[in-house]
PDB file of N, CA and C in Angstrom:
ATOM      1  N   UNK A   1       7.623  46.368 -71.198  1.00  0.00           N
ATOM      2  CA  UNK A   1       7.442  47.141 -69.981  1.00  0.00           C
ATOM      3  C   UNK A   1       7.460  46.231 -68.759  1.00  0.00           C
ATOM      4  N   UNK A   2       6.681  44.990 -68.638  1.00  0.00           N
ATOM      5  CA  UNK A   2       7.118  44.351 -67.421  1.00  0.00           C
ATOM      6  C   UNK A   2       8.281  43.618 -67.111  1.00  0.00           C
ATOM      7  N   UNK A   3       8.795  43.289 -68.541  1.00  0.00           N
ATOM      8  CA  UNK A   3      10.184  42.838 -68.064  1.00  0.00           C
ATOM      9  C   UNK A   3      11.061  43.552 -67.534  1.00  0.00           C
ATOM     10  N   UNK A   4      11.181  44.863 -67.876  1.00  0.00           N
ATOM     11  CA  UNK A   4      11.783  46.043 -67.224  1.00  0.00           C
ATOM     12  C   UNK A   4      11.563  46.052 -65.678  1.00  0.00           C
ATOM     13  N   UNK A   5      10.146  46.584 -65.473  1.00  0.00           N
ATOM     14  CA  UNK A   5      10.232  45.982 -63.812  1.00  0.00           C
ATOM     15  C   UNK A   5      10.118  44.998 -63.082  1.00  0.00           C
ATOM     16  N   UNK A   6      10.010  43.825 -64.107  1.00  0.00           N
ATOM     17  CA  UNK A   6      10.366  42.676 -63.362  1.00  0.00           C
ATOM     18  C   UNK A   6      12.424  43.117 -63.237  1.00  0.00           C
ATOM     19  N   UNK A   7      13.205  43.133 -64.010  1.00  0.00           N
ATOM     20  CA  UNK A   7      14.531  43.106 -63.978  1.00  0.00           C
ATOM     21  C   UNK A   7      14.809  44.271 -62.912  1.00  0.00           C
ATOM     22  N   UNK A   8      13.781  45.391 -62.745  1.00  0.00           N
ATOM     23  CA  UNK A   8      14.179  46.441 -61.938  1.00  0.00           C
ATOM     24  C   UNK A   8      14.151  46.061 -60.311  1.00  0.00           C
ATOM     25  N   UNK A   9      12.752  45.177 -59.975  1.00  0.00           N
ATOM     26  CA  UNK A   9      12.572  44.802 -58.773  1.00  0.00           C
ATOM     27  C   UNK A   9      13.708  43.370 -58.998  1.00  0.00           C
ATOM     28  N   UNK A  10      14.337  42.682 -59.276  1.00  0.00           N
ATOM     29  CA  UNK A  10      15.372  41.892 -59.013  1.00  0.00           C
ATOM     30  C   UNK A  10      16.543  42.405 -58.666  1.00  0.00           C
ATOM     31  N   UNK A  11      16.861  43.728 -59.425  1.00  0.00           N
ATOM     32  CA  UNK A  11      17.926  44.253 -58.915  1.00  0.00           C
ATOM     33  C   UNK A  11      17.881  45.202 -57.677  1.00  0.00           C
ATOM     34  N   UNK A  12      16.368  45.681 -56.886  1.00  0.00           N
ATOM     35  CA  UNK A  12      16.346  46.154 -56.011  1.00  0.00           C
ATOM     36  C   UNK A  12      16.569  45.224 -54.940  1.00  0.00           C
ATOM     37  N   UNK A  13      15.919  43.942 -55.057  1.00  0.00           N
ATOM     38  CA  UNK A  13      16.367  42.809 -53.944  1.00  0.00           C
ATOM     39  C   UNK A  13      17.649  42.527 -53.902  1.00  0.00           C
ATOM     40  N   UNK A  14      18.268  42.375 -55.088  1.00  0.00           N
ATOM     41  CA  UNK A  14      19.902  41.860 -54.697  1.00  0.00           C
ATOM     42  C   UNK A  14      20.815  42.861 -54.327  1.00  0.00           C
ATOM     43  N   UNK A  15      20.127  44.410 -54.225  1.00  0.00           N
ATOM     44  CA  UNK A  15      21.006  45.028 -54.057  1.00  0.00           C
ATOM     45  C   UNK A  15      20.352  45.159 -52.190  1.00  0.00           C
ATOM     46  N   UNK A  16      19.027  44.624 -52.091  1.00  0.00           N
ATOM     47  CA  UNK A  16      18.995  44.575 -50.420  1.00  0.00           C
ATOM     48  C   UNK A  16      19.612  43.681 -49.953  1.00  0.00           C
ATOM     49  N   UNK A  17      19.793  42.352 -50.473  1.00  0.00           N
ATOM     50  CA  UNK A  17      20.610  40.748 -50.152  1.00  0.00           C
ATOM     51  C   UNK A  17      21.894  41.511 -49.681  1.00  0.00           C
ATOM     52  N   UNK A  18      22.785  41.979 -50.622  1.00  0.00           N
ATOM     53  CA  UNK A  18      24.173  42.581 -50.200  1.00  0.00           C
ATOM     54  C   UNK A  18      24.356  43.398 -49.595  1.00  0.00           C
ATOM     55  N   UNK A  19      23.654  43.965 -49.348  1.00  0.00           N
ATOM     56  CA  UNK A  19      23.993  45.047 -48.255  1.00  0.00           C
ATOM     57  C   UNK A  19      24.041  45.354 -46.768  1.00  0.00           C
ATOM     58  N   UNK A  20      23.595  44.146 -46.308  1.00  0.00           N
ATOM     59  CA  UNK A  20      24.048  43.321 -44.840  1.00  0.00           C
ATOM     60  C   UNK A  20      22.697  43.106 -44.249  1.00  0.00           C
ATOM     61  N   UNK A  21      21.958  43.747 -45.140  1.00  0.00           N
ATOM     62  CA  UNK A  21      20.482  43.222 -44.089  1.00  0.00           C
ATOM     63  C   UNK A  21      19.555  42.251 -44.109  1.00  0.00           C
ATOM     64  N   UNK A  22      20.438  41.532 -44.785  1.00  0.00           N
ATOM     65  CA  UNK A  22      19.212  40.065 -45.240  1.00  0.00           C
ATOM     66  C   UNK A  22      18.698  39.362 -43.865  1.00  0.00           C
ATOM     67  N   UNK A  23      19.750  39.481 -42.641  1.00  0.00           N
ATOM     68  CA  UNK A  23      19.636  38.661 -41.485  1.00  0.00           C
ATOM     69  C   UNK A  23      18.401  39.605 -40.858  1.00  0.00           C
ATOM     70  N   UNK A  24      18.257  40.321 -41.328  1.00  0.00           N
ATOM     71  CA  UNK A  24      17.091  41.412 -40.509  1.00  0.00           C
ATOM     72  C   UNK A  24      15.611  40.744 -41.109  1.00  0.00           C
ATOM     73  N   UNK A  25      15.822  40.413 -42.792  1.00  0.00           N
ATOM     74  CA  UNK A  25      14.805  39.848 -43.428  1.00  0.00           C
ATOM     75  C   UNK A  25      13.924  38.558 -42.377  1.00  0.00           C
ATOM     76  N   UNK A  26      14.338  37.495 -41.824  1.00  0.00           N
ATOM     77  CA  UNK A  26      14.014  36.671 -41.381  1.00  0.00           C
ATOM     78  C   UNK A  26      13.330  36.718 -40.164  1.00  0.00           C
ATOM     79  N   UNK A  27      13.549  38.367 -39.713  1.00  0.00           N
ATOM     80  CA  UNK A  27      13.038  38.722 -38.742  1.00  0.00           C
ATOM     81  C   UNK A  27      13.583  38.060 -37.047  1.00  0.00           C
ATOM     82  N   UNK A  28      14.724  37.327 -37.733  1.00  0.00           N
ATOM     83  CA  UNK A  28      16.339  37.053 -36.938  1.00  0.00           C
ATOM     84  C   UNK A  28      17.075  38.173 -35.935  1.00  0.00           C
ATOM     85  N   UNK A  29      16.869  38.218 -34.662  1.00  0.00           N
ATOM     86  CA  UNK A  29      17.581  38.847 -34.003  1.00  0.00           C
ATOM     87  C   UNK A  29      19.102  38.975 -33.976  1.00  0.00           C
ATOM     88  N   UNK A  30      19.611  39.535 -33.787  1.00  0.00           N
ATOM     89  CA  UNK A  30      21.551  39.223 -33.989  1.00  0.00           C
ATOM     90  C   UNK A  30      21.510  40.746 -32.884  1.00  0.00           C
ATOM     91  N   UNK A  31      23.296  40.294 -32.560  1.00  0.00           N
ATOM     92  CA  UNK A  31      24.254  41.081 -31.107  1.00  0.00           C
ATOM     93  C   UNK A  31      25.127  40.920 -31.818  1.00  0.00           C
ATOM     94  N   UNK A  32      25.833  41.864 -31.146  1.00  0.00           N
ATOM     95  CA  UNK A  32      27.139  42.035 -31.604  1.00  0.00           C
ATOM     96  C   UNK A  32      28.379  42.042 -30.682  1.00  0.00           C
ATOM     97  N   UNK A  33      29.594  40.792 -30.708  1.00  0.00           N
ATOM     98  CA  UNK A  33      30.523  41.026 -29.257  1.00  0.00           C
ATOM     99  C   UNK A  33      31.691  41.327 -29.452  1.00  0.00           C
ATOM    100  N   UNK A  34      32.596  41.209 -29.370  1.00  0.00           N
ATOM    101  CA  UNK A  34      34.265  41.188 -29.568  1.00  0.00           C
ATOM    102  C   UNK A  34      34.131  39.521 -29.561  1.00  0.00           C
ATOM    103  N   UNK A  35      35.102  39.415 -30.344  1.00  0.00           N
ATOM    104  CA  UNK A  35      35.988  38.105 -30.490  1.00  0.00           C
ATOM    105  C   UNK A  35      37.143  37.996 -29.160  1.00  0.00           C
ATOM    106  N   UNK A  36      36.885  36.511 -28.788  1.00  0.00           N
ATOM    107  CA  UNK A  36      37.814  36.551 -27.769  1.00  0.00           C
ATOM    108  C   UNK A  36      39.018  36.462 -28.167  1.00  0.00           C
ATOM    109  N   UNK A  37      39.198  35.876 -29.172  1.00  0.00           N
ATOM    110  CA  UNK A  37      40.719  36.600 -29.675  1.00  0.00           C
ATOM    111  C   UNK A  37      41.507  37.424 -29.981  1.00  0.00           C
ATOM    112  N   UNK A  38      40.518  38.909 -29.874  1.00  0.00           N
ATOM    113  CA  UNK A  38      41.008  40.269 -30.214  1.00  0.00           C
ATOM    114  C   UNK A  38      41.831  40.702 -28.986  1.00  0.00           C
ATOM    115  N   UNK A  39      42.812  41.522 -29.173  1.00  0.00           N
ATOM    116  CA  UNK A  39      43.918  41.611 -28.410  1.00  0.00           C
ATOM    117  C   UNK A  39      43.530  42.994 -27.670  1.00  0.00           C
ATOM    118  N   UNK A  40      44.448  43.669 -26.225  1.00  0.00           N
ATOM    119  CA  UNK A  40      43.515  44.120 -25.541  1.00  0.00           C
ATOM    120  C   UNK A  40      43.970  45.684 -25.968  1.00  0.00           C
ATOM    121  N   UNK A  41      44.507  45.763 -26.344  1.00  0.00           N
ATOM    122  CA  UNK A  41      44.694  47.298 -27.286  1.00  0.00           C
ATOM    123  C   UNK A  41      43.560  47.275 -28.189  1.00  0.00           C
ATOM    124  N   UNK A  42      42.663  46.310 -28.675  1.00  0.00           N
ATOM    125  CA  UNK A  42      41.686  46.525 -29.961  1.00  0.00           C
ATOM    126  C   UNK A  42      40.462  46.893 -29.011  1.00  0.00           C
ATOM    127  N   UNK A  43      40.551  45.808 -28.093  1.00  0.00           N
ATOM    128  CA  UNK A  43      39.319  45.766 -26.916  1.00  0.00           C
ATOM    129  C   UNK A  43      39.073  47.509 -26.449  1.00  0.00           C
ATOM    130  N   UNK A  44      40.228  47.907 -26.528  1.00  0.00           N
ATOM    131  CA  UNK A  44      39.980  49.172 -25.355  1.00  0.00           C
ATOM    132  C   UNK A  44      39.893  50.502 -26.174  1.00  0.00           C
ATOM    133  N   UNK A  45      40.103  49.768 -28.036  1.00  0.00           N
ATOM    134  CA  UNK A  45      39.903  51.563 -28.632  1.00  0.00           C
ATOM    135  C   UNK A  45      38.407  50.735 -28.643  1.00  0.00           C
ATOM    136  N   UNK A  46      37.937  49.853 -29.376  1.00  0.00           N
ATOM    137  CA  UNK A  46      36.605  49.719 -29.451  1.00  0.00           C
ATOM    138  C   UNK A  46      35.539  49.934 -28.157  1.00  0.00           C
ATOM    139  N   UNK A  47      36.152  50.120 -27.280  1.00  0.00           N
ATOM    140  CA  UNK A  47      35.109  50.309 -25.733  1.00  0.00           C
ATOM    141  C   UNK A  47      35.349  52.156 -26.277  1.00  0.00           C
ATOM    142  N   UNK A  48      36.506  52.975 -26.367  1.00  0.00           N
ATOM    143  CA  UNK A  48      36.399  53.681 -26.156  1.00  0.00           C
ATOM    144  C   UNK A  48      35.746  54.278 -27.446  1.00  0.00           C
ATOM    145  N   UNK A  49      35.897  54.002 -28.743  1.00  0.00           N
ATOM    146  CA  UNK A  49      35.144  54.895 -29.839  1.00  0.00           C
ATOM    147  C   UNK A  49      33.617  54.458 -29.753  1.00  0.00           C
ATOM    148  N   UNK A  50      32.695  53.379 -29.184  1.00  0.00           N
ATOM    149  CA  UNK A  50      31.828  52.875 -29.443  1.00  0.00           C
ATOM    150  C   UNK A  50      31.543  54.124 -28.083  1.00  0.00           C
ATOM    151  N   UNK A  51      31.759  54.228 -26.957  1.00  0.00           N
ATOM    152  CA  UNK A  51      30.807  54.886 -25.839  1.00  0.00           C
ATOM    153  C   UNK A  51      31.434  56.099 -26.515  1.00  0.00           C
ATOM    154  N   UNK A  52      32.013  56.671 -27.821  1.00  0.00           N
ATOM    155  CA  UNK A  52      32.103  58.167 -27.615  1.00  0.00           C
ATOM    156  C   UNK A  52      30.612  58.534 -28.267  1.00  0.00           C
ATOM    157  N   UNK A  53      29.964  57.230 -28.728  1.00  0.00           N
ATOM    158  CA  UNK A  53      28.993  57.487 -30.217  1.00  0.00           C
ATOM    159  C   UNK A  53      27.846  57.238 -28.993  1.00  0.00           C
ATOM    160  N   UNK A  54      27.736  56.575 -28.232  1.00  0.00           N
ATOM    161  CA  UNK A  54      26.671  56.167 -27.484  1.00  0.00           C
ATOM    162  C   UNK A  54      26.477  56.246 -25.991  1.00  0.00           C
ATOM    163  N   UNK A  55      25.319  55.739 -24.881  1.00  0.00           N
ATOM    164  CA  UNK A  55      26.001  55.755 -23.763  1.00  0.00           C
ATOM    165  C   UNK A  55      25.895  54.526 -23.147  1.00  0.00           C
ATOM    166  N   UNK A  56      27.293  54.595 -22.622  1.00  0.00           N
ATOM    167  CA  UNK A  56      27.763  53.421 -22.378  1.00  0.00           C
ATOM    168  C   UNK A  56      27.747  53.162 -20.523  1.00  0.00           C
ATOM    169  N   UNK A  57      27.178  54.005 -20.075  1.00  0.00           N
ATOM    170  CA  UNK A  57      27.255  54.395 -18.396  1.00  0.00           C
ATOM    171  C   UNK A  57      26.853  52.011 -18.207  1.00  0.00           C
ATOM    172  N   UNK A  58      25.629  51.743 -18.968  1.00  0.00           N
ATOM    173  CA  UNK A  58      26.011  50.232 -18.240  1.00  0.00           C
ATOM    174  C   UNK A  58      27.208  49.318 -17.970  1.00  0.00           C
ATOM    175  N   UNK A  59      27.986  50.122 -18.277  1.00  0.00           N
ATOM    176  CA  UNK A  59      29.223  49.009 -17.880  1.00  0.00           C
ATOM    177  C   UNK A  59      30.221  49.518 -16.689  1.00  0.00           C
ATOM    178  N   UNK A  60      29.483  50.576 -16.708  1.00  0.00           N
ATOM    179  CA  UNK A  60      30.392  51.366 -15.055  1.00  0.00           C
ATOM    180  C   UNK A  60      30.599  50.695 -13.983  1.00  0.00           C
ATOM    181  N   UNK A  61      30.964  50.809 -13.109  1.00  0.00           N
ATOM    182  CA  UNK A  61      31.048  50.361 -11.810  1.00  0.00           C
ATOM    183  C   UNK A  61      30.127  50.306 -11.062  1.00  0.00           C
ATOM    184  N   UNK A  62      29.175  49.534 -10.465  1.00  0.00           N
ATOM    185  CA  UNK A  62      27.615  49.232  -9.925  1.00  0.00           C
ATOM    186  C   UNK A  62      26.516  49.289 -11.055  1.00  0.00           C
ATOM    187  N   UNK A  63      26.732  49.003 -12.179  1.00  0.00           N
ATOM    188  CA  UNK A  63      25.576  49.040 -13.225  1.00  0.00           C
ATOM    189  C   UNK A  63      25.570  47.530 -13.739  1.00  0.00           C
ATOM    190  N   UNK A  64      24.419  46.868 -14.362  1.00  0.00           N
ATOM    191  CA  UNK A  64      24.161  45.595 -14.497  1.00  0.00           C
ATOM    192  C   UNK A  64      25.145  44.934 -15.433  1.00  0.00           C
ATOM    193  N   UNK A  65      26.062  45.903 -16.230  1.00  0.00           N
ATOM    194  CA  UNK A  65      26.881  44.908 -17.084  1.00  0.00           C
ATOM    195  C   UNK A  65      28.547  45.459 -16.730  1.00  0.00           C
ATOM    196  N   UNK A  66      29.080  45.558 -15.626  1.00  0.00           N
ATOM    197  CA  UNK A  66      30.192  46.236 -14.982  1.00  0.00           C
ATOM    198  C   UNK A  66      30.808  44.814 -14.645  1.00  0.00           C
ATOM    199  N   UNK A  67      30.507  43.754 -14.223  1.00  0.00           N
ATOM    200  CA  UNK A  67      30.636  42.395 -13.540  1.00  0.00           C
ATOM    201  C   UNK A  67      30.124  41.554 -14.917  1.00  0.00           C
ATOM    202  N   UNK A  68      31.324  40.790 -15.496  1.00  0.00           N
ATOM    203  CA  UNK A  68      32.978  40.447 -15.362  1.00  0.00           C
ATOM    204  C   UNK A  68      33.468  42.051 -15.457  1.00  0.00           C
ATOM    205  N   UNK A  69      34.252  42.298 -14.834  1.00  0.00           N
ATOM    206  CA  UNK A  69      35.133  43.486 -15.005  1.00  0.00           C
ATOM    207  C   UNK A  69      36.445  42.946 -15.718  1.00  0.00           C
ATOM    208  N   UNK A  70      36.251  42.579 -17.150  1.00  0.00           N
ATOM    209  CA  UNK A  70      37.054  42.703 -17.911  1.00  0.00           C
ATOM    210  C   UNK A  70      36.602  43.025 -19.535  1.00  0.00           C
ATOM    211  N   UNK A  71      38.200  43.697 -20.206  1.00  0.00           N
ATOM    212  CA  UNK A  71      38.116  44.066 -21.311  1.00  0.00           C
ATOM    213  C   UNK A  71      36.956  43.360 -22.557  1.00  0.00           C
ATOM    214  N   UNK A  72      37.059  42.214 -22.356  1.00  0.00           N
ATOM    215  CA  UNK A  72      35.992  41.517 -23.716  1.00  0.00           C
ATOM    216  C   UNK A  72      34.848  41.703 -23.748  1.00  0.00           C
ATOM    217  N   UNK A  73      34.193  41.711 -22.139  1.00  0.00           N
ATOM    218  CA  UNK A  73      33.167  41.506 -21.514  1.00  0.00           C
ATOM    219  C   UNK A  73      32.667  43.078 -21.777  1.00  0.00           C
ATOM    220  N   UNK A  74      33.620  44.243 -21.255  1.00  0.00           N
ATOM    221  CA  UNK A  74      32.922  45.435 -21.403  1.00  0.00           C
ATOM    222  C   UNK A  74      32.836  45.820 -22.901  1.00  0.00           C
ATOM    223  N   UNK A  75      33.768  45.659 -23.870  1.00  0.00           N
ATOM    224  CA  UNK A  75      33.937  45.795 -25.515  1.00  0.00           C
ATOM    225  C   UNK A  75      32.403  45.189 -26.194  1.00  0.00           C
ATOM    226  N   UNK A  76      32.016  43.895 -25.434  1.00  0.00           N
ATOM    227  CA  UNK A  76      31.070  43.284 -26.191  1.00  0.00           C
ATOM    228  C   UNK A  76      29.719  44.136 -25.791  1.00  0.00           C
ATOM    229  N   UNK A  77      29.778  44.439 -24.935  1.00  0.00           N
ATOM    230  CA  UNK A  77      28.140  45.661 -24.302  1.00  0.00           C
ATOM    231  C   UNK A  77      28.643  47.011 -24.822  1.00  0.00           C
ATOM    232  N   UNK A  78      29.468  47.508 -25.046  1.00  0.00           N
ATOM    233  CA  UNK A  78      29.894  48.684 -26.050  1.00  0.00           C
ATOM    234  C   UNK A  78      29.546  48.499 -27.700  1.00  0.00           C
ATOM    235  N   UNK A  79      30.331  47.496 -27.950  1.00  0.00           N
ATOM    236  CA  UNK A  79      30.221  47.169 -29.225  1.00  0.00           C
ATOM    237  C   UNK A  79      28.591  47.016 -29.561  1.00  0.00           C
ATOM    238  N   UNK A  80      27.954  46.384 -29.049  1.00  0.00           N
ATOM    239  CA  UNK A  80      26.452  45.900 -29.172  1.00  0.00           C
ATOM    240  C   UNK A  80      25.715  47.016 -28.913  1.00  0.00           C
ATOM    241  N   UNK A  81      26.122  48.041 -28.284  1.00  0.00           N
ATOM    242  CA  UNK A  81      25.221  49.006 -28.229  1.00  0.00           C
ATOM    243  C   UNK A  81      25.427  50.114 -29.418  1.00  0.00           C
ATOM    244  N   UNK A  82      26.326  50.396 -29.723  1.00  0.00           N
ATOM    245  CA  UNK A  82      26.604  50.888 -31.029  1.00  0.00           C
ATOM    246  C   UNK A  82      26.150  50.125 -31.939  1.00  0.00           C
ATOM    247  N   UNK A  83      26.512  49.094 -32.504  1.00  0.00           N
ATOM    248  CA  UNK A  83      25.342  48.144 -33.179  1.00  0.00           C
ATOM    249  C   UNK A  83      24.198  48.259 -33.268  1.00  0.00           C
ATOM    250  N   UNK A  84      23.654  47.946 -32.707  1.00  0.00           N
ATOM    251  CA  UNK A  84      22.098  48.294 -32.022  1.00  0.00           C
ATOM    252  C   UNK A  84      21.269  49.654 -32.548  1.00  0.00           C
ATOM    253  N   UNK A  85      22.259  50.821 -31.966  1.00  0.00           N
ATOM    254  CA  UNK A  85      22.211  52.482 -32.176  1.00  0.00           C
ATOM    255  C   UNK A  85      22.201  52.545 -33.556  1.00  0.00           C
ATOM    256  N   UNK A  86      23.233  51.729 -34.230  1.00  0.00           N
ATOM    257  CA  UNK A  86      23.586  52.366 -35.797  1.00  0.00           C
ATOM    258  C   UNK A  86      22.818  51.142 -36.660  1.00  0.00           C
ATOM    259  N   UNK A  87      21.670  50.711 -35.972  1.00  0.00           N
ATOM    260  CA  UNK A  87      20.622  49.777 -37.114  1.00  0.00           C
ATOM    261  C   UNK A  87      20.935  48.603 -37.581  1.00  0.00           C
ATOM    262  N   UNK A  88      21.596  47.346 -36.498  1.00  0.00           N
ATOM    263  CA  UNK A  88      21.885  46.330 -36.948  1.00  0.00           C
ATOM    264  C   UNK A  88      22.834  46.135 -38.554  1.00  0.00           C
ATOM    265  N   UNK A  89      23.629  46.932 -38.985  1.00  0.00           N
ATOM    266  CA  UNK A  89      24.308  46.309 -39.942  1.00  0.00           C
ATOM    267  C   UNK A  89      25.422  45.691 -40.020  1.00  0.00           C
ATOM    268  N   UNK A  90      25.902  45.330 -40.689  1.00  0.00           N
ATOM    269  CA  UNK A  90      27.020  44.366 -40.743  1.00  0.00           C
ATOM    270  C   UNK A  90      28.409  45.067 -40.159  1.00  0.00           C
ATOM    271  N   UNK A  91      28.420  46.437 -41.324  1.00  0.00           N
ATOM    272  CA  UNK A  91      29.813  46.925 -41.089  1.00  0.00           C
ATOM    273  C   UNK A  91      29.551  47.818 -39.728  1.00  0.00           C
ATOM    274  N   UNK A  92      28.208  47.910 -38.864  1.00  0.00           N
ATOM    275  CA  UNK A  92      28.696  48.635 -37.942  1.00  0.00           C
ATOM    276  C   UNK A  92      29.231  47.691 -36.460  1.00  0.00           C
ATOM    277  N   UNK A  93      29.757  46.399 -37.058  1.00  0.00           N
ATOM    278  CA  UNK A  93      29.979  45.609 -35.831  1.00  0.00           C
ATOM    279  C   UNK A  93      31.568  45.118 -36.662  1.00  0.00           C
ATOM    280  N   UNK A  94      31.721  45.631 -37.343  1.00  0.00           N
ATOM    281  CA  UNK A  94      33.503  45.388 -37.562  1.00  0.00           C
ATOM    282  C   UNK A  94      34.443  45.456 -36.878  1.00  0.00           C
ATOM    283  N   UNK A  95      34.691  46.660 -36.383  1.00  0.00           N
ATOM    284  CA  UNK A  95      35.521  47.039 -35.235  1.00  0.00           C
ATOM    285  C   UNK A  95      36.965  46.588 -36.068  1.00  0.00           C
ATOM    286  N   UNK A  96      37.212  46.950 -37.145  1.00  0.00           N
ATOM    287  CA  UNK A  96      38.873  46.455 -37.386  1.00  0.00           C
ATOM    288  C   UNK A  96      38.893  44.896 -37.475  1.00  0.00           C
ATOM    289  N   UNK A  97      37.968  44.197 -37.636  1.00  0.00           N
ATOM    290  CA  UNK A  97      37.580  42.825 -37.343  1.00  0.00           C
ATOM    291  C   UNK A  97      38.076  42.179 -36.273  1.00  0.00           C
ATOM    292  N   UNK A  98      37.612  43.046 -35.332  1.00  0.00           N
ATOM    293  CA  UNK A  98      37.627  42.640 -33.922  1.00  0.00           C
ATOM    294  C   UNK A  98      35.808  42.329 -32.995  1.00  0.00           C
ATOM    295  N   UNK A  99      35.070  42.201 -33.892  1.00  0.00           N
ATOM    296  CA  UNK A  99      33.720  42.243 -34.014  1.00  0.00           C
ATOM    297  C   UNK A  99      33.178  41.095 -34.569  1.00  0.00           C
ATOM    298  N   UNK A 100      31.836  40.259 -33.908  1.00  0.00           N
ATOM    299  CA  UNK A 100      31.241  39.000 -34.127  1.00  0.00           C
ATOM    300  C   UNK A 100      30.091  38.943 -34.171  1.00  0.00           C
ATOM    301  N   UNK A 101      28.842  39.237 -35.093  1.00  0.00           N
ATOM    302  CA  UNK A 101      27.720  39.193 -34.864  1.00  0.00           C
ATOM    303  C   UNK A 101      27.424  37.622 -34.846  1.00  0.00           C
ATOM    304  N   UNK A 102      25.899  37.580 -33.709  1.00  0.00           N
ATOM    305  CA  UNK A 102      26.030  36.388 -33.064  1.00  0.00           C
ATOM    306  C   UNK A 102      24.636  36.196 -33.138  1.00  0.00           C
ATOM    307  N   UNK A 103      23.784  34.979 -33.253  1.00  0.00           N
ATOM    308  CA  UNK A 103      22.505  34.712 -33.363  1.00  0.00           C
ATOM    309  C   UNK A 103      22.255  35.134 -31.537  1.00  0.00           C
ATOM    310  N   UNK A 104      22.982  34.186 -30.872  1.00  0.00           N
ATOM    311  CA  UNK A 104      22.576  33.869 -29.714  1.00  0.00           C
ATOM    312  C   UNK A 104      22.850  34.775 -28.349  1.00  0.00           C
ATOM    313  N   UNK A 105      21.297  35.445 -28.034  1.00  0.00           N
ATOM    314  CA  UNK A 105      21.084  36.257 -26.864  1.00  0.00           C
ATOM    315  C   UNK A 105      22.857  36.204 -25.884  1.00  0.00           C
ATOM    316  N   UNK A 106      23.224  37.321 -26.069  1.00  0.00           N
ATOM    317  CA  UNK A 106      24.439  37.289 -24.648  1.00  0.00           C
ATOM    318  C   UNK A 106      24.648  37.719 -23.448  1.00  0.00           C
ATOM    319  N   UNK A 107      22.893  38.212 -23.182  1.00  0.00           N
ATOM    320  CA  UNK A 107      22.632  38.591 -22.186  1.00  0.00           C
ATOM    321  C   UNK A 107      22.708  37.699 -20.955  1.00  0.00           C
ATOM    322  N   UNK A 108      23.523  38.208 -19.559  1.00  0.00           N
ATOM    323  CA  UNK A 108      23.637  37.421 -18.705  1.00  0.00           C
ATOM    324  C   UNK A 108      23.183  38.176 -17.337  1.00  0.00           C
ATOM    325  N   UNK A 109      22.459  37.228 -16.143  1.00  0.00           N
ATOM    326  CA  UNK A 109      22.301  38.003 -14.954  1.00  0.00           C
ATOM    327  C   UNK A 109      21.520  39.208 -15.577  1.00  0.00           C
ATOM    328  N   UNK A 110      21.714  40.151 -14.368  1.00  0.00           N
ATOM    329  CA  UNK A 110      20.996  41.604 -14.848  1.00  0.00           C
ATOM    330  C   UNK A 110      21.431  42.536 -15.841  1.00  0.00           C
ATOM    331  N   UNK A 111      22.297  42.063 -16.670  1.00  0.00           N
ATOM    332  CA  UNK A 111      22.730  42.515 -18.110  1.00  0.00           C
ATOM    333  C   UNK A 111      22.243  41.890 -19.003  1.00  0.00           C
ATOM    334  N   UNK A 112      21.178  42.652 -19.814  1.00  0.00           N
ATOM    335  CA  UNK A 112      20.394  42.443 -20.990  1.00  0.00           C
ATOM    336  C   UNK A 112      20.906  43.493 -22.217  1.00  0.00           C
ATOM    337  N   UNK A 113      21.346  42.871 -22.898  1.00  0.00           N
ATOM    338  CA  UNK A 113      22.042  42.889 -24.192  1.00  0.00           C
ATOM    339  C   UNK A 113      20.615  43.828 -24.986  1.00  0.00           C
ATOM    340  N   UNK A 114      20.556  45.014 -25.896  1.00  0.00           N
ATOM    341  CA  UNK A 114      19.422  45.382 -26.779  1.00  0.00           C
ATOM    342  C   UNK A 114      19.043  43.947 -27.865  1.00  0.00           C
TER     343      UNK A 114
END
């Protein structure tokens, strides 16, 4: 009988290890941006399917993350907020692998990243 739930609770951990949330375990913050290498057709469905799921009004025009007014810059505060919304996991920062989860805060100026 305890080897059973010893083997049962091993396979409940490895099935938490794989399933993208181990970085959550450590109690590790992570963001999520576009890759600057993603091309600007990827940039602009991912701005647009990420604010259909969320709201994305901070990247408008006079809001704290509008300035750089460009594609990577607005994709990565889209992308991260969907991220964020859909519970830090792995596959919700894919984007077609146009998506980079990142240890390090990318909050800049009066744009604060969740």
């Amino acid at each position: 009988m305890a080897k059973s739930q010893i083997s049962l609770c091993f396979i409940f951990f490895f099935l938490y290890l794989v399933s993208g949330n181990f970085i959550m375990v450590n109690a590790q913050k992570t963001w999520c941006v576009a890759k600057p290498s993603s091309d600007q057709a990827a940039l602009l469905e991912n701005i647009n399917y990420a604010c259909s799921q969320v709201d994305c009004r901070i990247i408008s025009r006079g809001c704290p993350c509008f300035s750089p007014d460009n594609l990577v810059s607005h994709a990565s505060v889209a992308m991260n907020l969907y991220y964020h919304a859909k519970g830090r996991n792995q596959w919700n920062c894919y984007f077609n692998n146009s998506g980079l989860i990142v240890l390090t805060d990318p909050s800049y100026g009066s744009c604060t990243y969740e």
